[in-house]
PDB file of N, CA and C in Angstrom:
ATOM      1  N   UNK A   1     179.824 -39.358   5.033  1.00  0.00           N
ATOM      2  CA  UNK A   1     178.693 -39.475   4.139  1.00  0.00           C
ATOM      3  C   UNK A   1     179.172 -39.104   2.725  1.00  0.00           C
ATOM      4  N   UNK A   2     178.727 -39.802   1.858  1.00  0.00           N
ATOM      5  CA  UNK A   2     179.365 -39.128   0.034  1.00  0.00           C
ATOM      6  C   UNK A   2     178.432 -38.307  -0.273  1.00  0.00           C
ATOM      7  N   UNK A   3     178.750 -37.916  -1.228  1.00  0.00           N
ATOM      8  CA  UNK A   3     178.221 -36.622  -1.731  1.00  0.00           C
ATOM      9  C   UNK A   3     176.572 -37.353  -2.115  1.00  0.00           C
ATOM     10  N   UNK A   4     176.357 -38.132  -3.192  1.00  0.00           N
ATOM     11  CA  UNK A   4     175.323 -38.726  -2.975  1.00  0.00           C
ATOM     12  C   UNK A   4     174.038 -39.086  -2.184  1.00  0.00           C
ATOM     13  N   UNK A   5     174.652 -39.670  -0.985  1.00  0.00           N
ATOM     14  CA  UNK A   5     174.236 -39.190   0.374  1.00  0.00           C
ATOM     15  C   UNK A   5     173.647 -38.236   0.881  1.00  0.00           C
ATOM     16  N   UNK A   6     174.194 -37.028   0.733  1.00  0.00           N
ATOM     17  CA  UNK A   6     174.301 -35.719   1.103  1.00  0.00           C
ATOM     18  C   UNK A   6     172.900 -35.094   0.480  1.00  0.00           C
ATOM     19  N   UNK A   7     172.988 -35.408  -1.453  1.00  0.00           N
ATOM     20  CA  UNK A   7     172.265 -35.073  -1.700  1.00  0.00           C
ATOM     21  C   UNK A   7     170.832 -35.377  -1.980  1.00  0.00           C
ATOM     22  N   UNK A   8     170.656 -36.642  -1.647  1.00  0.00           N
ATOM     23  CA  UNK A   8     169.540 -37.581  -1.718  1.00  0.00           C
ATOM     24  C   UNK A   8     168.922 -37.263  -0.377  1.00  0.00           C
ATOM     25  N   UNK A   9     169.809 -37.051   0.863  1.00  0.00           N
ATOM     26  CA  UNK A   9     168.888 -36.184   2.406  1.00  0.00           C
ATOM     27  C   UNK A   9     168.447 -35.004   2.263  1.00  0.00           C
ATOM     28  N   UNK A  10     169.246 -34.056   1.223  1.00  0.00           N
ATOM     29  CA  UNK A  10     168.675 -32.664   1.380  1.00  0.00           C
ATOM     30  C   UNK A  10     167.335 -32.336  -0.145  1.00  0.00           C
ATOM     31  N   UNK A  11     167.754 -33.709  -1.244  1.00  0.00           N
ATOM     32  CA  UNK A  11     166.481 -33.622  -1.504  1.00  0.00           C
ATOM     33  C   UNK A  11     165.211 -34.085  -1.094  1.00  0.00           C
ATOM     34  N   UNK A  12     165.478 -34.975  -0.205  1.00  0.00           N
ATOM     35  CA  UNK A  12     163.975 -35.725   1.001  1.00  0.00           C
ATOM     36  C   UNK A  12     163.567 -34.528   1.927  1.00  0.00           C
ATOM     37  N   UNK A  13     164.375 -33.944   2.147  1.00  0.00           N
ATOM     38  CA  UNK A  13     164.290 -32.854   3.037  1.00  0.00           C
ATOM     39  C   UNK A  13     162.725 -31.819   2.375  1.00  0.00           C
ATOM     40  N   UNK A  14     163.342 -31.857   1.391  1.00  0.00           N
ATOM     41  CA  UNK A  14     162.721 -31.201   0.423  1.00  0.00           C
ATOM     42  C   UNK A  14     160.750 -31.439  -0.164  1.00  0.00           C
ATOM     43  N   UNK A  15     160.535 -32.922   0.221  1.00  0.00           N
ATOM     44  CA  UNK A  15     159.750 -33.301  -0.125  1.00  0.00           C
ATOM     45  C   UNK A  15     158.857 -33.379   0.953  1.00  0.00           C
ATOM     46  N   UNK A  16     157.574 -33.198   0.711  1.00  0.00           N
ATOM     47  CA  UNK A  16     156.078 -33.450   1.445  1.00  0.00           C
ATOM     48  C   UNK A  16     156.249 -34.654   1.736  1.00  0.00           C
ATOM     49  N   UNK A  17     155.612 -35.033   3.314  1.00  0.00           N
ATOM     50  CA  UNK A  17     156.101 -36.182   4.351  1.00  0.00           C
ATOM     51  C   UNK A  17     155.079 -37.392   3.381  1.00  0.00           C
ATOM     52  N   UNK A  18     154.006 -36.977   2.695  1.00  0.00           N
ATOM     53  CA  UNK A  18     153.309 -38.059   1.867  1.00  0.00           C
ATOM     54  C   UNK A  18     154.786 -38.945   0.718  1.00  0.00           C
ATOM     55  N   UNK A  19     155.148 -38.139  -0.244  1.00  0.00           N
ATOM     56  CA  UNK A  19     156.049 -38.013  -1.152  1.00  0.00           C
ATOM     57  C   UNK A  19     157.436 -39.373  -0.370  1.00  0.00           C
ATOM     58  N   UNK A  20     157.900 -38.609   1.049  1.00  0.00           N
ATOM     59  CA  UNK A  20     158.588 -39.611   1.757  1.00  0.00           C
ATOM     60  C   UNK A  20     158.999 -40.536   1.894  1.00  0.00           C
ATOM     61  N   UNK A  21     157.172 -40.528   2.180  1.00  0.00           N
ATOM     62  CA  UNK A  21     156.790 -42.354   2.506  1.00  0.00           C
ATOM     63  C   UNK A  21     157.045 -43.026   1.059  1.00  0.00           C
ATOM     64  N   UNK A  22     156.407 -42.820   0.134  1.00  0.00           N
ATOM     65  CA  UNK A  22     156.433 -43.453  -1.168  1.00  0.00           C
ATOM     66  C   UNK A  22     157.681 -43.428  -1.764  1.00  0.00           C
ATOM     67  N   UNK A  23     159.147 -42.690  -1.265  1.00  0.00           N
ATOM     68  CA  UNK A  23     160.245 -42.548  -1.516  1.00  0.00           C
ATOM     69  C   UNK A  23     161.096 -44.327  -0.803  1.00  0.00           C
ATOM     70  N   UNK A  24     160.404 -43.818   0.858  1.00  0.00           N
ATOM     71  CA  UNK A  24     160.479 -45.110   1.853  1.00  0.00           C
ATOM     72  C   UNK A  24     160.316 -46.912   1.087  1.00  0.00           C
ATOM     73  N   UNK A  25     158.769 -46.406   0.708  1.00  0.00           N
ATOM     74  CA  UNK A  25     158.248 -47.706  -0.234  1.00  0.00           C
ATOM     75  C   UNK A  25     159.118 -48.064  -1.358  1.00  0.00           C
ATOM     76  N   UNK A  26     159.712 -47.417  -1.759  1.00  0.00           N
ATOM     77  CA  UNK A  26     160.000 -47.669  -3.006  1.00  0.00           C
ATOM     78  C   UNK A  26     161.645 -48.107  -2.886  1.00  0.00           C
ATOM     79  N   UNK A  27     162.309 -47.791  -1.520  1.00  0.00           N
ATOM     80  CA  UNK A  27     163.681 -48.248  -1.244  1.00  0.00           C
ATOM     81  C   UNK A  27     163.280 -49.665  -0.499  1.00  0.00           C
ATOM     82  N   UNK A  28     162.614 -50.037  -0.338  1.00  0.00           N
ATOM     83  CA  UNK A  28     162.220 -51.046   0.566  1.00  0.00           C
ATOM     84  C   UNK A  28     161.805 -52.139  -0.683  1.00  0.00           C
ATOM     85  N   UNK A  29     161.276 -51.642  -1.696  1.00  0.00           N
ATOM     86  CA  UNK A  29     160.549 -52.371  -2.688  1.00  0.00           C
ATOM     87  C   UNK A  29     162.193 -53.108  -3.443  1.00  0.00           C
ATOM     88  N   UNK A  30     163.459 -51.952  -3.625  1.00  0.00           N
ATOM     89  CA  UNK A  30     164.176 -52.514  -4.250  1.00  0.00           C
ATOM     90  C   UNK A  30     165.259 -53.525  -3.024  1.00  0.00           C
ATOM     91  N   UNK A  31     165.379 -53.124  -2.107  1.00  0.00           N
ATOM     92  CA  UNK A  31     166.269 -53.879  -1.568  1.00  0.00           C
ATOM     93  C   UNK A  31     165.814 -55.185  -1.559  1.00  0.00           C
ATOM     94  N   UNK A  32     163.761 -55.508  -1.560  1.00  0.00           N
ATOM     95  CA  UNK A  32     163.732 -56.798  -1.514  1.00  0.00           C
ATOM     96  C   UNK A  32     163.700 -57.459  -2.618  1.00  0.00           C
ATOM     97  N   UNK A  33     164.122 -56.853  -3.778  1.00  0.00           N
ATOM     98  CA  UNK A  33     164.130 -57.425  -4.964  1.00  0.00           C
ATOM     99  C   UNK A  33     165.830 -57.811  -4.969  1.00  0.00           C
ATOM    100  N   UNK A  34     166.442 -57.039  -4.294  1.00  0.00           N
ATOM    101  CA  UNK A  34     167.863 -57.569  -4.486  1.00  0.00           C
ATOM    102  C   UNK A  34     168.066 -58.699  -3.833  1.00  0.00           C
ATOM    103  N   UNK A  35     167.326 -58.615  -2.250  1.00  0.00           N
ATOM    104  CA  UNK A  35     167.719 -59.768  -1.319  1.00  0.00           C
ATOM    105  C   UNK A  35     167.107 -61.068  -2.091  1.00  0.00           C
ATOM    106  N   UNK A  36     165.790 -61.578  -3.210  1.00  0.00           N
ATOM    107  CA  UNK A  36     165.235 -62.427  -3.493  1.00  0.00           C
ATOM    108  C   UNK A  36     166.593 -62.878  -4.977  1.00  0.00           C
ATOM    109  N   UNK A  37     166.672 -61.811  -5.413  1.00  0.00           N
ATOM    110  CA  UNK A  37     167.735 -62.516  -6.879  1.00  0.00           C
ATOM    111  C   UNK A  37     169.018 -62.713  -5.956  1.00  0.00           C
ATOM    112  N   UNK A  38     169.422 -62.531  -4.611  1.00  0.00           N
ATOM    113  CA  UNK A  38     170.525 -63.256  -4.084  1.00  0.00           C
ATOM    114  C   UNK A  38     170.298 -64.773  -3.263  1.00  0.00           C
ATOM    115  N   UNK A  39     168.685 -64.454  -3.004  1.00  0.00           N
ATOM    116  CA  UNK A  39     168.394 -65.868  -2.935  1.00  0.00           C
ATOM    117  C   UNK A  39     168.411 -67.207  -4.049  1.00  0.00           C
ATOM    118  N   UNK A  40     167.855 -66.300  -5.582  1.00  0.00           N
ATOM    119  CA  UNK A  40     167.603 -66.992  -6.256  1.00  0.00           C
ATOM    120  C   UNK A  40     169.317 -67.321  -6.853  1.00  0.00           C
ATOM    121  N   UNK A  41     169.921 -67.264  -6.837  1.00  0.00           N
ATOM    122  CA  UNK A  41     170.934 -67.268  -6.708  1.00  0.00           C
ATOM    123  C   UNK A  41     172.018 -68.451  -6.218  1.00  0.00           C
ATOM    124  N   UNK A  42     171.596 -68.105  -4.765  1.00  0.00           N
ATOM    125  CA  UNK A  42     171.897 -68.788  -4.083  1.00  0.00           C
ATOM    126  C   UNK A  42     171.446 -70.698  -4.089  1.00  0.00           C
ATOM    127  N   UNK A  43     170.000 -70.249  -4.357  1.00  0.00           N
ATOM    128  CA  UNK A  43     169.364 -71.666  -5.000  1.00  0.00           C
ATOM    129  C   UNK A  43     170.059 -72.183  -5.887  1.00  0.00           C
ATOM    130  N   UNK A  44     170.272 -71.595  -7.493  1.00  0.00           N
ATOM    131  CA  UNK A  44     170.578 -71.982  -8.249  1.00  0.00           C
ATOM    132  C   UNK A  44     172.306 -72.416  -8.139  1.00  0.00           C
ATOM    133  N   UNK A  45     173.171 -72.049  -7.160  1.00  0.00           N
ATOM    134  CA  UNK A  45     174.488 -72.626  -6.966  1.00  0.00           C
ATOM    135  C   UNK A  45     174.107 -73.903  -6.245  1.00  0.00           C
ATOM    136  N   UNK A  46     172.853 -73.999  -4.945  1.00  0.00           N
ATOM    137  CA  UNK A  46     172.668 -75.046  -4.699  1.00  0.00           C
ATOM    138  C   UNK A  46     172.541 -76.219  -5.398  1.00  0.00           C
ATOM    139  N   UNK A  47     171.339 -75.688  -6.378  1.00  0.00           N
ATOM    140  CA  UNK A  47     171.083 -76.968  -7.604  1.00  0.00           C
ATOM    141  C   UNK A  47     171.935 -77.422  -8.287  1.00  0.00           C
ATOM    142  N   UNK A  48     173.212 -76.697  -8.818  1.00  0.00           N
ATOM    143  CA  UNK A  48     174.725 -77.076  -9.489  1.00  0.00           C
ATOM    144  C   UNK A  48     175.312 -77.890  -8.505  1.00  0.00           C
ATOM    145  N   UNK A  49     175.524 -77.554  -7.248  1.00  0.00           N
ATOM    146  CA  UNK A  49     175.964 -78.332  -6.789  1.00  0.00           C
ATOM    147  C   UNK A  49     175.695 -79.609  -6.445  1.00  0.00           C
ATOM    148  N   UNK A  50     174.277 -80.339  -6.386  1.00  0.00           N
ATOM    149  CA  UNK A  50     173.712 -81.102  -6.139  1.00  0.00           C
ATOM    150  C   UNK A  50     173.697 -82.275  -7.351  1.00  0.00           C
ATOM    151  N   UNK A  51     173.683 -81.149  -8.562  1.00  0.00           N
ATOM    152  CA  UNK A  51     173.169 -81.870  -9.988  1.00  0.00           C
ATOM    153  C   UNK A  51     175.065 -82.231 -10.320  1.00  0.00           C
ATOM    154  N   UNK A  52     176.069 -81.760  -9.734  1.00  0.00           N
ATOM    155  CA  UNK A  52     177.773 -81.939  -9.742  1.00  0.00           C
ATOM    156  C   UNK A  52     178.137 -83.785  -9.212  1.00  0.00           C
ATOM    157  N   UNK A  53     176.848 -83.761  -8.113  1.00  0.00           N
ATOM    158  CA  UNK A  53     177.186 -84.990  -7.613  1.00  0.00           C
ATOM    159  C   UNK A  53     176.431 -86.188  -8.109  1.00  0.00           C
ATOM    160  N   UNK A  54     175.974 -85.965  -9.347  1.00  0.00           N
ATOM    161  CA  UNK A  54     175.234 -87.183 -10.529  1.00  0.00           C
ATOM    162  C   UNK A  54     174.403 -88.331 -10.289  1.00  0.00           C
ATOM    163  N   UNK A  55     173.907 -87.782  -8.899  1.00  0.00           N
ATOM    164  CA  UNK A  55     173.053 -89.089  -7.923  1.00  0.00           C
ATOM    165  C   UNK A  55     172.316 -89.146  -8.807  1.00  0.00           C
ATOM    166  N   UNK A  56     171.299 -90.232  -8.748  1.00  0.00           N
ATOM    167  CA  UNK A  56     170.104 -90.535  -9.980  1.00  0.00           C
ATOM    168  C   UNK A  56     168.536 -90.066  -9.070  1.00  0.00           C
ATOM    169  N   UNK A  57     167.990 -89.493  -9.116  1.00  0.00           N
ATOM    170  CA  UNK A  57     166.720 -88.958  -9.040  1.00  0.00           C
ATOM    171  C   UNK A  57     165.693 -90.121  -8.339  1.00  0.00           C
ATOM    172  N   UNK A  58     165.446 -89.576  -7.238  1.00  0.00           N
ATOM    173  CA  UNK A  58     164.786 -90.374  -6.025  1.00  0.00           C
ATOM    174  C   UNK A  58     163.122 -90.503  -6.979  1.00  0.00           C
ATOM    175  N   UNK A  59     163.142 -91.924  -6.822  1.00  0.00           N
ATOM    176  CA  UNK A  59     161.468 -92.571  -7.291  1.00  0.00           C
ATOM    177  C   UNK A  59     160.138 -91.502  -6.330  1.00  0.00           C
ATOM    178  N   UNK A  60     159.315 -91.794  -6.639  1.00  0.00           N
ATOM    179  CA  UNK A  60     158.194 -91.032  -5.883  1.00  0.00           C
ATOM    180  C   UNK A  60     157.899 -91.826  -4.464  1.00  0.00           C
ATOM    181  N   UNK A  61     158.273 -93.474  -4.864  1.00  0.00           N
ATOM    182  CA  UNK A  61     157.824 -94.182  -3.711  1.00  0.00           C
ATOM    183  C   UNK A  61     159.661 -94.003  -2.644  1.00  0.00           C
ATOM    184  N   UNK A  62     160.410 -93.937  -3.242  1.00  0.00           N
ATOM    185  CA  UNK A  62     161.822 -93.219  -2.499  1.00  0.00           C
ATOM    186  C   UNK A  62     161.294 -91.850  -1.428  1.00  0.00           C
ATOM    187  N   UNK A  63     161.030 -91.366  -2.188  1.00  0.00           N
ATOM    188  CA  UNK A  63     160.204 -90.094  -1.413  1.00  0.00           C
ATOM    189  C   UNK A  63     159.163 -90.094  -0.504  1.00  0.00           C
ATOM    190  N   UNK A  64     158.618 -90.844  -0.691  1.00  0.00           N
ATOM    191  CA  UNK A  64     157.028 -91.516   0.062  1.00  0.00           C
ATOM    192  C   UNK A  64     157.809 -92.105   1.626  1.00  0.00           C
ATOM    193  N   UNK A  65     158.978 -93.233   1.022  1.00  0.00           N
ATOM    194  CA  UNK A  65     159.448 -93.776   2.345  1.00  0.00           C
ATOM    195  C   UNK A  65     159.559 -93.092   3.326  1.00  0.00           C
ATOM    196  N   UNK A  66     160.936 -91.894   2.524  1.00  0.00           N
ATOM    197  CA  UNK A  66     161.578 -90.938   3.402  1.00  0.00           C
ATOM    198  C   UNK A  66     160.600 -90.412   4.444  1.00  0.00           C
ATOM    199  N   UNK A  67     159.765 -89.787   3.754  1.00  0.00           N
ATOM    200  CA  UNK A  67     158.432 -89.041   4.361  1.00  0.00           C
ATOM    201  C   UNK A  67     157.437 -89.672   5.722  1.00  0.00           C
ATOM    202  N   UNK A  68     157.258 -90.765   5.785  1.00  0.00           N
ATOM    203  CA  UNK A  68     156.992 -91.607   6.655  1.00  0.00           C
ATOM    204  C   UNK A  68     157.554 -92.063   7.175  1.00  0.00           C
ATOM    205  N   UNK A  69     159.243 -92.265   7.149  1.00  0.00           N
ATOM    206  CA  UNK A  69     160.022 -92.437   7.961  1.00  0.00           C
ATOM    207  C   UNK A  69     160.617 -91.066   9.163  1.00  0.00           C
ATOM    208  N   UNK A  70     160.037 -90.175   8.398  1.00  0.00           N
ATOM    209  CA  UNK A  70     160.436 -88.862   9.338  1.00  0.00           C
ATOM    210  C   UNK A  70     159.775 -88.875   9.757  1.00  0.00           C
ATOM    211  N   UNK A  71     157.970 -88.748   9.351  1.00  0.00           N
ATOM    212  CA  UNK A  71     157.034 -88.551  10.266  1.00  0.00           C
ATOM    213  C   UNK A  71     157.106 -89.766  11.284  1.00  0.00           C
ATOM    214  N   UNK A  72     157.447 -91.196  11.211  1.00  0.00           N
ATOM    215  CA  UNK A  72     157.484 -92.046  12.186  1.00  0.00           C
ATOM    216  C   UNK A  72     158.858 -91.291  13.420  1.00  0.00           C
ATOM    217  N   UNK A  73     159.473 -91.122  13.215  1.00  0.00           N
ATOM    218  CA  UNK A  73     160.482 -90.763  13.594  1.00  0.00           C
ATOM    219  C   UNK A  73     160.243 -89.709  14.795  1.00  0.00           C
ATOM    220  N   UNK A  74     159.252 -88.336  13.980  1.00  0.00           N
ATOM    221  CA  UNK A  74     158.831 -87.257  14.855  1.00  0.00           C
ATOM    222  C   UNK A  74     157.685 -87.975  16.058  1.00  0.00           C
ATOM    223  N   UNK A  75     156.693 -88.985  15.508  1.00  0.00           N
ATOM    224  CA  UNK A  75     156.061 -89.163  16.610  1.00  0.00           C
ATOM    225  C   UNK A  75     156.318 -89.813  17.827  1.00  0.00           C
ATOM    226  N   UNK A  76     157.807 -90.704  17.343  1.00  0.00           N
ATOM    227  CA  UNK A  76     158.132 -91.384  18.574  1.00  0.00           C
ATOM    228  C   UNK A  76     158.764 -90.071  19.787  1.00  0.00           C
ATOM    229  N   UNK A  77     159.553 -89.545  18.799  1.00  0.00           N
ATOM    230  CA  UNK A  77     160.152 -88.606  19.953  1.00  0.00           C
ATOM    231  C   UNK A  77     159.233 -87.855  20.187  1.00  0.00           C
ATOM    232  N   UNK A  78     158.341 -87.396  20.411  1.00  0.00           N
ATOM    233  CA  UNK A  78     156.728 -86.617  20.704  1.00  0.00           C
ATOM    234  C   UNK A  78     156.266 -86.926  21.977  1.00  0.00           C
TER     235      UNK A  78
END
């Protein structure tokens, strides 16, 4: 355990089990802020990579096809 460690248990130790919880909340609050900017992240290497391969931007009725071609697709195998 580092010293850090050490001293962040023996100051919880220290604190009223209310105090704790809101110690609890508040480590929970940042880890999911880290896990979302590694998502966002992660998105944004997606989008480079996508926007790397200079395809030209699917029409609305391109999109429309696709869309009804999957849903045709799901009901046969259904």
């Amino acid at each position: 355990m580092t010293a850090i460690e050490t001293r962040l248990i023996e100051r919880l130790k220290q604190l009223p089990p209310g105090r704790v919880a809101e110690v609890v909340d508040f480590v929970e609050f940042l880890a999911a802020r880290e896990e979302r900017a590694a998502a966002a992240a992660r998105l944004g290497e997606a989008f480079a990579k996508i926007d790397a391969l200079g395809l030209p931007p699917l029409s609305e009725a391109e999109i429309e096809a696709e869309v009804q071609a999957d849903r045709q697709e799901r009901r046969q195998g259904a």
